[in-house]
PDB file of N, CA and C in Angstrom:
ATOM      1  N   UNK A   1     -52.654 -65.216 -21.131  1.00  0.00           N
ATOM      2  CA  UNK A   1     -52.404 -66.537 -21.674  1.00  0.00           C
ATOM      3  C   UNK A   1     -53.343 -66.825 -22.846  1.00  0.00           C
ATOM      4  N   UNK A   2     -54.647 -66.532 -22.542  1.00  0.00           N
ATOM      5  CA  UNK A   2     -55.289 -66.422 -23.738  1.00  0.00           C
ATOM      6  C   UNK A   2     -55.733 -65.606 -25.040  1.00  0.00           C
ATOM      7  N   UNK A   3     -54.751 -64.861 -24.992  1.00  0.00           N
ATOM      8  CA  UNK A   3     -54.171 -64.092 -25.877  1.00  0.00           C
ATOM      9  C   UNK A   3     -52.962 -64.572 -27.234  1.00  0.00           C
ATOM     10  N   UNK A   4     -52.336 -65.056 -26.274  1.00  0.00           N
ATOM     11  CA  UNK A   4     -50.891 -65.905 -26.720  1.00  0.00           C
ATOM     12  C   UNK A   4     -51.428 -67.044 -27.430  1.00  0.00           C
ATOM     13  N   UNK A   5     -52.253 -68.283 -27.096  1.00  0.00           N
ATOM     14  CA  UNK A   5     -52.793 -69.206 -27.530  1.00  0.00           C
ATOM     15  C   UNK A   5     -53.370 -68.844 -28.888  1.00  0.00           C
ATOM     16  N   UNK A   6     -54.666 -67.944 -28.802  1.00  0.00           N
ATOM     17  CA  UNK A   6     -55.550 -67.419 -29.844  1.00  0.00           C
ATOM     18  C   UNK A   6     -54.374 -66.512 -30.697  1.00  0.00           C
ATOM     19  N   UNK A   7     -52.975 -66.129 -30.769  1.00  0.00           N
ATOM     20  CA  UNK A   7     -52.226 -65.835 -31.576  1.00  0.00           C
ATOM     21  C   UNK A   7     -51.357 -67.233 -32.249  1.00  0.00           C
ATOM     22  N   UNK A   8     -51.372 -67.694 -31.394  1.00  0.00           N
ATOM     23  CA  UNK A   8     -50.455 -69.322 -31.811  1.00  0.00           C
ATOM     24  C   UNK A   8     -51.596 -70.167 -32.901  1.00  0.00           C
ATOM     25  N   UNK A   9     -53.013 -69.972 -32.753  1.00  0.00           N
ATOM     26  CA  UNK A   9     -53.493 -70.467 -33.545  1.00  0.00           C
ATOM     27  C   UNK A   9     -53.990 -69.597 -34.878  1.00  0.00           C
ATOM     28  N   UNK A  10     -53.790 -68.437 -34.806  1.00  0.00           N
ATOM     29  CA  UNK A  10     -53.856 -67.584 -36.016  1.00  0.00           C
ATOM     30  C   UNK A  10     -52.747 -68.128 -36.844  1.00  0.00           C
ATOM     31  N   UNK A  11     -51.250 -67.717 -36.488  1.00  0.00           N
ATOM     32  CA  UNK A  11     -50.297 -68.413 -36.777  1.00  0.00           C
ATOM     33  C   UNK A  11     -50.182 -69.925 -37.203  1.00  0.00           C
ATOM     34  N   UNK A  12     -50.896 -70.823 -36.683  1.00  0.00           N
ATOM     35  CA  UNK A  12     -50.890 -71.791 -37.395  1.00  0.00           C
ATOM     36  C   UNK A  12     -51.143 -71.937 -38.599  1.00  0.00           C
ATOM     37  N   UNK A  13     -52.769 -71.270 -38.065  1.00  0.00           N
ATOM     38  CA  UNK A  13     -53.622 -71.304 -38.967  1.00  0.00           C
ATOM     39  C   UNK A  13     -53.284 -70.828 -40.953  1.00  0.00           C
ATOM     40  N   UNK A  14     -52.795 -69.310 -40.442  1.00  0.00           N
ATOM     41  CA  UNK A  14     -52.100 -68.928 -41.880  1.00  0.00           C
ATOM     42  C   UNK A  14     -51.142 -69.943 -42.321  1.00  0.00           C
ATOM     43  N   UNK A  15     -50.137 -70.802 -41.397  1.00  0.00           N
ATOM     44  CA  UNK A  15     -49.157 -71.722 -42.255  1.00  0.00           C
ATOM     45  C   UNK A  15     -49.898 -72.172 -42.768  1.00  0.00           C
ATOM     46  N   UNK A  16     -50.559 -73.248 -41.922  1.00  0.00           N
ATOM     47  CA  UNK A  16     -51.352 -74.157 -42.893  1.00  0.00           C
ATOM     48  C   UNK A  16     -51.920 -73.615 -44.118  1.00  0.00           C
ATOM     49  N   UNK A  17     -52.847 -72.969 -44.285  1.00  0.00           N
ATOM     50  CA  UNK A  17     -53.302 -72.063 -45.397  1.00  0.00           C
ATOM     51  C   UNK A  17     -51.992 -71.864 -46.516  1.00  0.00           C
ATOM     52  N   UNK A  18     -50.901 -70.828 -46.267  1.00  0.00           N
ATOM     53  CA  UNK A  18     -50.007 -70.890 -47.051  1.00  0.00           C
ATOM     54  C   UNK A  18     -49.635 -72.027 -47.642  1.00  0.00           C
ATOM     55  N   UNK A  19     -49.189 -73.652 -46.564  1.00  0.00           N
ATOM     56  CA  UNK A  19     -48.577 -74.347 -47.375  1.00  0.00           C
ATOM     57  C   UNK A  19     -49.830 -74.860 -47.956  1.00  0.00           C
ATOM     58  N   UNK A  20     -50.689 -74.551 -47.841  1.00  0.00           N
ATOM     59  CA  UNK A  20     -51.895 -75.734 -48.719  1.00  0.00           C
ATOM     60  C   UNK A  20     -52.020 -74.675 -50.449  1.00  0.00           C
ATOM     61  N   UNK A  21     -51.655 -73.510 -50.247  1.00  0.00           N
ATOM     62  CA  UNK A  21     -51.391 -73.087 -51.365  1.00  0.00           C
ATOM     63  C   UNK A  21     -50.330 -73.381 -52.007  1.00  0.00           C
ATOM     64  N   UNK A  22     -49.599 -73.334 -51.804  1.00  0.00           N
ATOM     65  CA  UNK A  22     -47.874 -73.502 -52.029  1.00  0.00           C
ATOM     66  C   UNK A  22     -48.524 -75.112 -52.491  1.00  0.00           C
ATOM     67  N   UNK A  23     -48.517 -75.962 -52.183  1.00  0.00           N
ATOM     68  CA  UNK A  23     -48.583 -77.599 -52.438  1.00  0.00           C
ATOM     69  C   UNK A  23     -49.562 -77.320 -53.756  1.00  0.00           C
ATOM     70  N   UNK A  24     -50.685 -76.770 -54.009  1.00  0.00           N
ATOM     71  CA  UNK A  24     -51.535 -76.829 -54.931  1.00  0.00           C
ATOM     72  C   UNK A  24     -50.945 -76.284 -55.954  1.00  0.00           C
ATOM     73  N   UNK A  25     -50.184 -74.754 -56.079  1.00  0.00           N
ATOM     74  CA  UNK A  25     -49.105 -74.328 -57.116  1.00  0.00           C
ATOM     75  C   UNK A  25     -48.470 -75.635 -57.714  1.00  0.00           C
ATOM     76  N   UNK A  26     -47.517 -76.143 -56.411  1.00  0.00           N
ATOM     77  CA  UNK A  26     -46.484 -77.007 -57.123  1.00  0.00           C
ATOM     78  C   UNK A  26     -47.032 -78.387 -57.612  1.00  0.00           C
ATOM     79  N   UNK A  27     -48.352 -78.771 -57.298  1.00  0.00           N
ATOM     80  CA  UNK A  27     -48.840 -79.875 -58.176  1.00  0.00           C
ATOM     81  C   UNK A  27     -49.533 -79.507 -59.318  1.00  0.00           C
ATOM     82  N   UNK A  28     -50.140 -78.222 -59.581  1.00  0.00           N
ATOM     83  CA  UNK A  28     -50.471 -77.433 -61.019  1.00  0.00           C
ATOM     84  C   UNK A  28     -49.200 -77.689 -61.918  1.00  0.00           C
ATOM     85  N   UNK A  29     -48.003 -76.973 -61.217  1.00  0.00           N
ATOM     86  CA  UNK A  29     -47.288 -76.456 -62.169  1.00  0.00           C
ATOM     87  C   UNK A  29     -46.523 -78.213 -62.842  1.00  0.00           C
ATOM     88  N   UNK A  30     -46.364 -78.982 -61.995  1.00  0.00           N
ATOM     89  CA  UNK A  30     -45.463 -80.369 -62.005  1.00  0.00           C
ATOM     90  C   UNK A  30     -47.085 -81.268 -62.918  1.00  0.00           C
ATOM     91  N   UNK A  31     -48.194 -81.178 -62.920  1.00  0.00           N
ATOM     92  CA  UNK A  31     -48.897 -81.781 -63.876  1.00  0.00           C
ATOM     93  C   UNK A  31     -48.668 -80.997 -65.442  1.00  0.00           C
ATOM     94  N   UNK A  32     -48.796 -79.618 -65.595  1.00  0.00           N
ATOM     95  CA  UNK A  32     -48.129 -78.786 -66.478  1.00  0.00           C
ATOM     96  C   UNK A  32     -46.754 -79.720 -67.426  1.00  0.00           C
ATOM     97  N   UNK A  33     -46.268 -79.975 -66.039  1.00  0.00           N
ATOM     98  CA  UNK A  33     -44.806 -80.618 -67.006  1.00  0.00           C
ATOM     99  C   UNK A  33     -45.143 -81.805 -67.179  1.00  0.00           C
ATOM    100  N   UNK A  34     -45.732 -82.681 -66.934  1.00  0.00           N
ATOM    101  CA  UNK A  34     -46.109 -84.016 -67.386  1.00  0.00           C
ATOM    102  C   UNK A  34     -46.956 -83.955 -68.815  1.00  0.00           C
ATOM    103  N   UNK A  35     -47.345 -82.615 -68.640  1.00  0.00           N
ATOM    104  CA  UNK A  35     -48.356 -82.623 -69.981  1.00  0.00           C
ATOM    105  C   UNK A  35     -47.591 -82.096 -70.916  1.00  0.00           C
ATOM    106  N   UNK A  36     -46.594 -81.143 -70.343  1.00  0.00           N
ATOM    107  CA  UNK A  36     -45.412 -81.163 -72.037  1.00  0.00           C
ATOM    108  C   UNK A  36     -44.844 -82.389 -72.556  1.00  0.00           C
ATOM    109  N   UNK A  37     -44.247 -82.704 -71.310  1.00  0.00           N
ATOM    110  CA  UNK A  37     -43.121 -84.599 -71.667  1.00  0.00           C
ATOM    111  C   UNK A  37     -44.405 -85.692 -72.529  1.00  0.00           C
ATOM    112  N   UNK A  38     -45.426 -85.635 -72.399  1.00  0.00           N
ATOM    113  CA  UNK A  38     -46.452 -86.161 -72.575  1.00  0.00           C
ATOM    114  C   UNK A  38     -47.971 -85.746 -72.994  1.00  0.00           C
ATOM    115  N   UNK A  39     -48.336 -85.120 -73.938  1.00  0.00           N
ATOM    116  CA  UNK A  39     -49.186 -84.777 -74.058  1.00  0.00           C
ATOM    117  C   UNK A  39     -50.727 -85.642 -74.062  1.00  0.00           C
ATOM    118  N   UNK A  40     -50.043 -87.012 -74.648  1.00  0.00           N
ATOM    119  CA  UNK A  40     -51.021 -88.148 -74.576  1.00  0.00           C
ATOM    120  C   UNK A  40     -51.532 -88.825 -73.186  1.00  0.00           C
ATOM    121  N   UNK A  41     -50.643 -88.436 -71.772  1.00  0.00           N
ATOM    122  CA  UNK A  41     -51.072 -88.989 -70.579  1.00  0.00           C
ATOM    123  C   UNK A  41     -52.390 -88.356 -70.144  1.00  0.00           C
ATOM    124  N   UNK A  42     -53.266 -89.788 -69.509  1.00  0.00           N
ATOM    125  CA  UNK A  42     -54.487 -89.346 -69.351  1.00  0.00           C
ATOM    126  C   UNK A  42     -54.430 -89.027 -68.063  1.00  0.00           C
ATOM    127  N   UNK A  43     -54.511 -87.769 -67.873  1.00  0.00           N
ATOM    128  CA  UNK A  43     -54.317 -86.866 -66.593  1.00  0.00           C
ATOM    129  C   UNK A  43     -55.092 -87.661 -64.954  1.00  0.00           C
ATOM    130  N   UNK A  44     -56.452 -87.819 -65.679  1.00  0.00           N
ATOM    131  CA  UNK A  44     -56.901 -88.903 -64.400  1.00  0.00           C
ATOM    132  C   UNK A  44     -56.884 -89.398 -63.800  1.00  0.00           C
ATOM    133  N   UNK A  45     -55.769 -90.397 -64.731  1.00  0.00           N
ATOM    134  CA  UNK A  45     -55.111 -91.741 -64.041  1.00  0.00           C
ATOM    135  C   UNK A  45     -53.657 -91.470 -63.072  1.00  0.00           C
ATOM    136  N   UNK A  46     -53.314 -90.128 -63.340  1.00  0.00           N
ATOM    137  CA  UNK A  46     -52.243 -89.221 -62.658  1.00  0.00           C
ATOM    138  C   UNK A  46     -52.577 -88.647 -61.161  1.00  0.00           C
ATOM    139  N   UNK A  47     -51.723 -88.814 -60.465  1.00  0.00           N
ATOM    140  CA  UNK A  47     -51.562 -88.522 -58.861  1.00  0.00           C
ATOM    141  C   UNK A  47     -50.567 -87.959 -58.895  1.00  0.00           C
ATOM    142  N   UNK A  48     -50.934 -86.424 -58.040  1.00  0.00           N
ATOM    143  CA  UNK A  48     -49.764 -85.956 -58.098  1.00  0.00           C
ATOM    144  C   UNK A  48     -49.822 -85.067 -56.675  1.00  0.00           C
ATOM    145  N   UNK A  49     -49.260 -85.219 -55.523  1.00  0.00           N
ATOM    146  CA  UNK A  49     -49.112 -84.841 -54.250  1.00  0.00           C
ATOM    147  C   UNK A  49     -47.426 -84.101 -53.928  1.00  0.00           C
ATOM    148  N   UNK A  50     -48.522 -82.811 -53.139  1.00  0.00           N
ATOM    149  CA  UNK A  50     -47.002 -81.951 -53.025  1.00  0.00           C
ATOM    150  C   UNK A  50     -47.284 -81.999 -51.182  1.00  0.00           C
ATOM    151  N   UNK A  51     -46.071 -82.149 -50.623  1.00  0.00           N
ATOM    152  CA  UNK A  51     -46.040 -81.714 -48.869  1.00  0.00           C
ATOM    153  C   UNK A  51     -45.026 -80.962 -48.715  1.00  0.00           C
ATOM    154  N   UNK A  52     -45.203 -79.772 -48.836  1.00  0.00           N
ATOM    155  CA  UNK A  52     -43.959 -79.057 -48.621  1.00  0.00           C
ATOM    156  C   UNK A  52     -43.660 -78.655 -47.172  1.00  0.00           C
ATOM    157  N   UNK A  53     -44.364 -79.293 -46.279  1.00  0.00           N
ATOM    158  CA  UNK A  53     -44.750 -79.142 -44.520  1.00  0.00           C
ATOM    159  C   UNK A  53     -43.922 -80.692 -44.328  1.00  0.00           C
ATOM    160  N   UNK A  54     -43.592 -81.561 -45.340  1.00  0.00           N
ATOM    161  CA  UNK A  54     -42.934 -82.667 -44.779  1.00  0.00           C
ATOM    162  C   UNK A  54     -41.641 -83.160 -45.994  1.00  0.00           C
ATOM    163  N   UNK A  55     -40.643 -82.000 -45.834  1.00  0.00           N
ATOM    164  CA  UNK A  55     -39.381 -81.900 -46.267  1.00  0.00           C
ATOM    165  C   UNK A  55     -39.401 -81.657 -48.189  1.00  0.00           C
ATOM    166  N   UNK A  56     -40.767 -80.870 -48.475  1.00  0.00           N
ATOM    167  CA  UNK A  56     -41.021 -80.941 -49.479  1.00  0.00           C
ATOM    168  C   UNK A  56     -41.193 -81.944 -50.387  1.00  0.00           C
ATOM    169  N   UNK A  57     -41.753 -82.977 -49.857  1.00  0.00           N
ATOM    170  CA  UNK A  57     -42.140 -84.216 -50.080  1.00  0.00           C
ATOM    171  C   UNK A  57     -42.674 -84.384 -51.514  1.00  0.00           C
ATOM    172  N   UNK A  58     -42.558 -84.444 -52.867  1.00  0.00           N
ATOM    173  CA  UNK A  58     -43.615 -85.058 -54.044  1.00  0.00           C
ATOM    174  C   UNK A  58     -44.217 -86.277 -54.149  1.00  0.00           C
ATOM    175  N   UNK A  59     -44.917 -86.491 -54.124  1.00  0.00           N
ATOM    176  CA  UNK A  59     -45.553 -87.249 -55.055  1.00  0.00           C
ATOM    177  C   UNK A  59     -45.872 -87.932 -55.797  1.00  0.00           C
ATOM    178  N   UNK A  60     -45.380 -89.025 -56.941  1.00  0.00           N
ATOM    179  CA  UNK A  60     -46.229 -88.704 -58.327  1.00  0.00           C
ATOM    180  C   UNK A  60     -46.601 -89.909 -58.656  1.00  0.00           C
ATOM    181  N   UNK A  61     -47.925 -90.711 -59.002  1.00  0.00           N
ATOM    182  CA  UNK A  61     -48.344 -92.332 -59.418  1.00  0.00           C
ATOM    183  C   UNK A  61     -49.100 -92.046 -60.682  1.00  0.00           C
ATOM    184  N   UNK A  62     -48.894 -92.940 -61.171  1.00  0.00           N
ATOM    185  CA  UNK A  62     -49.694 -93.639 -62.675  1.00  0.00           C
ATOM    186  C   UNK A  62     -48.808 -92.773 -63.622  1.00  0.00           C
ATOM    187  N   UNK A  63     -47.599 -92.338 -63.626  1.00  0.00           N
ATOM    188  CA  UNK A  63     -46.515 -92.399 -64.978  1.00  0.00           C
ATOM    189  C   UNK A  63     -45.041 -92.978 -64.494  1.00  0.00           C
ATOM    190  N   UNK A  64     -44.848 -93.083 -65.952  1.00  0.00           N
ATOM    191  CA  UNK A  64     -43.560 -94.061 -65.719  1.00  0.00           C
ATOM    192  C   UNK A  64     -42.195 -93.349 -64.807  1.00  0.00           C
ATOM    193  N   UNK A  65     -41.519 -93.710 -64.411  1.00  0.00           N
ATOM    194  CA  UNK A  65     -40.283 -93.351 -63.962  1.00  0.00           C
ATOM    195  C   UNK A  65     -39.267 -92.161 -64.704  1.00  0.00           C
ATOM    196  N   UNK A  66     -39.065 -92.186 -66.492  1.00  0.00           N
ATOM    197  CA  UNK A  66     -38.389 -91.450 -66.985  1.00  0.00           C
ATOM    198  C   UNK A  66     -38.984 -90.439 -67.192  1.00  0.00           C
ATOM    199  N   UNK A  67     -40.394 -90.507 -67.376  1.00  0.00           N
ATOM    200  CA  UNK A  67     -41.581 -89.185 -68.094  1.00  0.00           C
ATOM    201  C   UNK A  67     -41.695 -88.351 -66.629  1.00  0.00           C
ATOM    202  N   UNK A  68     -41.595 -89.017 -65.445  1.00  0.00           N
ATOM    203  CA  UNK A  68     -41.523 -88.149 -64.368  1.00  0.00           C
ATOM    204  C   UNK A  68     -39.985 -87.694 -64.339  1.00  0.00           C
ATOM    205  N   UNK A  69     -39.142 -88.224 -64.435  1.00  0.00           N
ATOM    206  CA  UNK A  69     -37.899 -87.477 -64.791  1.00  0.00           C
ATOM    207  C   UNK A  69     -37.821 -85.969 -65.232  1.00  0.00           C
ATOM    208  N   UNK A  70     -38.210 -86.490 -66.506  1.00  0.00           N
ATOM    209  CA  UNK A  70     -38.307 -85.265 -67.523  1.00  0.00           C
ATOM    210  C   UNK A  70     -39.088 -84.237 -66.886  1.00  0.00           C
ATOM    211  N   UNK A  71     -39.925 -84.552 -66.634  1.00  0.00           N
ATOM    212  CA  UNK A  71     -40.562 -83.646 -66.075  1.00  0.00           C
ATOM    213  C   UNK A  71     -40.436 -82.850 -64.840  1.00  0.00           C
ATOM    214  N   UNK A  72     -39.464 -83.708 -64.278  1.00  0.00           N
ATOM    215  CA  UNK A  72     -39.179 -83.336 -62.842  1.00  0.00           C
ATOM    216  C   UNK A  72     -37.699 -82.073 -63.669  1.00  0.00           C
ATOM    217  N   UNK A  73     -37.125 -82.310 -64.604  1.00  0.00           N
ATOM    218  CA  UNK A  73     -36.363 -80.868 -65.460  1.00  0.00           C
ATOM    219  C   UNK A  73     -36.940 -79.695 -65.243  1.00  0.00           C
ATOM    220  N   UNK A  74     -38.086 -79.851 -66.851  1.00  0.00           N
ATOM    221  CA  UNK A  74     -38.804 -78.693 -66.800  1.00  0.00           C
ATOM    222  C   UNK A  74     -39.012 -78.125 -65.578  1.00  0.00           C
ATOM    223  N   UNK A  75     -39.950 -78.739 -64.519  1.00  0.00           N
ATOM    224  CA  UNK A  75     -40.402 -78.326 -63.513  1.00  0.00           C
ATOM    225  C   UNK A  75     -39.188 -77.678 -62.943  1.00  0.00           C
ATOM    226  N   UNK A  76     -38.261 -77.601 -62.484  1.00  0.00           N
ATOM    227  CA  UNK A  76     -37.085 -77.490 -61.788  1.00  0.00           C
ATOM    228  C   UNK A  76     -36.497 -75.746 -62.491  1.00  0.00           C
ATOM    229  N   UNK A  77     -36.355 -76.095 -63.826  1.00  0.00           N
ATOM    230  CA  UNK A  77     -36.143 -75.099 -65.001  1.00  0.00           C
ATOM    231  C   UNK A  77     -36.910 -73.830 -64.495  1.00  0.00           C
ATOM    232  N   UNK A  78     -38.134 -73.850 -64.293  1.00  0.00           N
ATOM    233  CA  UNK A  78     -38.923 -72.728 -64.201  1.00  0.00           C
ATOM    234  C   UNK A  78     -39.511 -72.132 -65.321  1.00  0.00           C
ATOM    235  N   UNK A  79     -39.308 -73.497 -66.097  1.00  0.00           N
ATOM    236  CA  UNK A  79     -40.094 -72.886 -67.722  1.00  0.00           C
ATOM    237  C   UNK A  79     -41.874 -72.952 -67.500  1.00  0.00           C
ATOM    238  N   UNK A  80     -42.052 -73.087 -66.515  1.00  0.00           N
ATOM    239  CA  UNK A  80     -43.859 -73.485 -66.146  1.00  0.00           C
ATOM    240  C   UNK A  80     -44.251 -71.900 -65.839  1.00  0.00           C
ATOM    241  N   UNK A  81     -43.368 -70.723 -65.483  1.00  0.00           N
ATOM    242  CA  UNK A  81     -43.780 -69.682 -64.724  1.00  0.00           C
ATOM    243  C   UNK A  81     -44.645 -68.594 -65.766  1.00  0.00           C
TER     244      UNK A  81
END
């Protein structure tokens, strides 16, 4: 039994790890596209949260509605790779 457990938490363990990579990619690459649509946004004032552990959830505060649009293109496009 304690074998099984101490494998269930290895296993966790790597998800978690993976998606905390995976989330950090996709908020690199999705600030990337805010900074093409926008080169003048002051990144700072930008929030940008990825949960891909909760239905791939984004993110995004302090830009407007259309500039996240746009950006939500590019990003999509795969022109960031």
């Amino acid at each position: 039994m304690s074998a099984d457990l101490n494998e269930e938490q290895v296993a966790k363990q790597l998800a978690d790890e993976y998606n905390q990579a995976l989330n950090q990619k996709i908020e690199e690459r999705f600030r990337a596209a805010l900074f093409l649509v926008d080169p003048s946004l002051d990144m700072d004032s930008v929030t940008v949260v990825s949960d891909v552990a909760n239905d791939d959830q984004l993110t995004v505060d302090g830009v407007d509605d259309e500039t996240i649009d746009k950006a939500m293109e590019i990003f999509e496009q795969g022109e960031l790779d």
